[in-house]
Protein backbone atom coordinates (compact mmCIF):
# COMPACT_ATOMS: atom_id res chain seq x y z
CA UNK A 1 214.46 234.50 126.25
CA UNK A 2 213.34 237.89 126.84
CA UNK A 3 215.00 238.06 130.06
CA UNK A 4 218.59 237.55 128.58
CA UNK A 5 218.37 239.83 125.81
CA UNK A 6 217.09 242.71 128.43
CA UNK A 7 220.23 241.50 130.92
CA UNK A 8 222.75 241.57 128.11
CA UNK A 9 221.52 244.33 126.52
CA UNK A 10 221.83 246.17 130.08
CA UNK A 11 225.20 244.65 130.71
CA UNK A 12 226.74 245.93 127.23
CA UNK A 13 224.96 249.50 128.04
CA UNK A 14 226.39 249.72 131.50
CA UNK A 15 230.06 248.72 130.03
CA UNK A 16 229.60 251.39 127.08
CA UNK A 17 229.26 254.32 129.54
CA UNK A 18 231.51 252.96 131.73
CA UNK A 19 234.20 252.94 128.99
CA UNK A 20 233.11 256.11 127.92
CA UNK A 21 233.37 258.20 131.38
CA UNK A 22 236.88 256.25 132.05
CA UNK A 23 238.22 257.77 129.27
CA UNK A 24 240.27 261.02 129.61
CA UNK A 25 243.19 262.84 127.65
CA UNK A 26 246.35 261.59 128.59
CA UNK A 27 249.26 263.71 129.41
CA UNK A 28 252.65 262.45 129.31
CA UNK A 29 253.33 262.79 133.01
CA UNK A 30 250.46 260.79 133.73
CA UNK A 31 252.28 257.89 133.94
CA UNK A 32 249.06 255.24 132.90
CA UNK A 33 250.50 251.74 132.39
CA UNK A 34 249.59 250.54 128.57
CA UNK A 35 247.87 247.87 130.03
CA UNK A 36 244.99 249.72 131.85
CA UNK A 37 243.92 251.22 128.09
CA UNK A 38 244.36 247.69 126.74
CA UNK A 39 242.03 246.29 129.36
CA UNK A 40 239.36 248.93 128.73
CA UNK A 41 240.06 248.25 125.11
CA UNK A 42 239.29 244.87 125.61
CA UNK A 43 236.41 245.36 127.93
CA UNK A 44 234.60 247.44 125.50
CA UNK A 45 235.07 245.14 122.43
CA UNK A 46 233.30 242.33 124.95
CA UNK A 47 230.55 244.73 125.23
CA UNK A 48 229.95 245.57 121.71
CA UNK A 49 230.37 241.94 120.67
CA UNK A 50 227.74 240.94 123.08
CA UNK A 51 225.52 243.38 122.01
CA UNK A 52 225.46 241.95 118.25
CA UNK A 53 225.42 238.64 119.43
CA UNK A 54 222.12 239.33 121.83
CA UNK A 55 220.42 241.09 118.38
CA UNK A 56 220.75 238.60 116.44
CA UNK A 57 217.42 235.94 117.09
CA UNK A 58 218.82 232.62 118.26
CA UNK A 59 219.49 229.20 116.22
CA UNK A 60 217.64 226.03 116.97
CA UNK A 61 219.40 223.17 116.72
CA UNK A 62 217.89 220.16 114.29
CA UNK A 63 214.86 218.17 116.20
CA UNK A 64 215.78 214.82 118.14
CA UNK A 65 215.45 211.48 115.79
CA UNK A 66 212.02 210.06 116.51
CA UNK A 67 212.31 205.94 115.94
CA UNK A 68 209.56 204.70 113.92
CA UNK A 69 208.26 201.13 113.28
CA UNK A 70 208.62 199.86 109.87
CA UNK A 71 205.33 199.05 107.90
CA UNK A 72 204.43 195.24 108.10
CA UNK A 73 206.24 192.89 104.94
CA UNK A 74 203.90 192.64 102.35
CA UNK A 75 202.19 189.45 101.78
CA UNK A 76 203.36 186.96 99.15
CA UNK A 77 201.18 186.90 96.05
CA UNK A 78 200.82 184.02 93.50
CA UNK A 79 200.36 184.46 90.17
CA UNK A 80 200.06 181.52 88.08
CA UNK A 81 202.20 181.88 84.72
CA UNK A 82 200.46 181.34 81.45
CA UNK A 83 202.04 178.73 78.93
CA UNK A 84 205.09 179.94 76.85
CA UNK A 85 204.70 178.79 73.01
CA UNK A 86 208.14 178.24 71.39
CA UNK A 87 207.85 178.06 67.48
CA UNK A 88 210.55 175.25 66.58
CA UNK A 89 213.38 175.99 64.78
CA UNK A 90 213.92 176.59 61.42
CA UNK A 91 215.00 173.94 59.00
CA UNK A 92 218.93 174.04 58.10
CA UNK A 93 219.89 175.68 54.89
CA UNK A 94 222.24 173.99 53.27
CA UNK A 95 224.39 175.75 50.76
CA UNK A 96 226.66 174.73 47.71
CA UNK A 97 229.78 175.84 48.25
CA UNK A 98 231.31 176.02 44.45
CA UNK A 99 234.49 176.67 43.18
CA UNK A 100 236.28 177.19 40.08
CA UNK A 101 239.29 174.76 39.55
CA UNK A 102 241.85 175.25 37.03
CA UNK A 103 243.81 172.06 35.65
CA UNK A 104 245.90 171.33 32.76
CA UNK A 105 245.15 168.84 30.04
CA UNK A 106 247.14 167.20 27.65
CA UNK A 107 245.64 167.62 24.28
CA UNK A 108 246.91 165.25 20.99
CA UNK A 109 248.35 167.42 18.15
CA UNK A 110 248.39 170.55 20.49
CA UNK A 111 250.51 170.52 23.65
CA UNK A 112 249.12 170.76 26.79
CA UNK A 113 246.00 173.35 27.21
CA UNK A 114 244.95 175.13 30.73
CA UNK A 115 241.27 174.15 31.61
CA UNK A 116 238.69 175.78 34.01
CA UNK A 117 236.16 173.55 35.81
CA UNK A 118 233.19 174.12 38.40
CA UNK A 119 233.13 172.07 41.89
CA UNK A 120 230.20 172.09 43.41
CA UNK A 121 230.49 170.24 47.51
């Protein structure tokens, strides 16, 4: 591991001073294609971003899956239920159901007379 970052961080040393002396002022009758400066351009960008990359420590990827055995099934245990007591049910309540009944009645001498009366089922 050491090795690469000394190689890379040679590599983007070499390509900084190399970048560096190939530069010069340009004069308009130099004629210099645009693509030379874009080359060095991109040369020295490759350099620098190596050189962060190689700083930076490395990242491990997640440890392989590792199969293991499942425990043994647990053995079946008996346990022997205790008697269940049910109380028996309550008697059934009955209830009156009573209502109040309204009749007529003829009464002798008076005419007929509206009566109330209490029915009890």
């Amino acid at each position: 591991m050491k090795i690469i970052q000394f190689v890379s961080g040679t590599v983007a040393a070499l390509a900084l001073v190399t970048g560096l002396s190939a530069v010069t002022p340009a004069a308009a009758g130099d004629r210099l294609s645009p693509g030379a400066a874009a080359a060095i351009g991109v040369l020295g960008g490759l350099a620098v971003g190596g050189a962060i990359a190689a700083s930076q420590s490395p990242v491990y990827a997640a440890p392989a899956p590792v199969y293991v055995a499942p425990p043994p099934p647990r053995q079946p245990i008996y346990v022997e239920s205790e008697p269940v007591y049910y109380a028996p049910p309550p008697p059934p309540v009955y209830v009156e159901r009573c209502v109040t009944e309204r009749y007529s009645e003829w009464v002798p001498g008076w005419g007929w007379e509206q009566r109330r009366r209490r029915v009890c089922r």
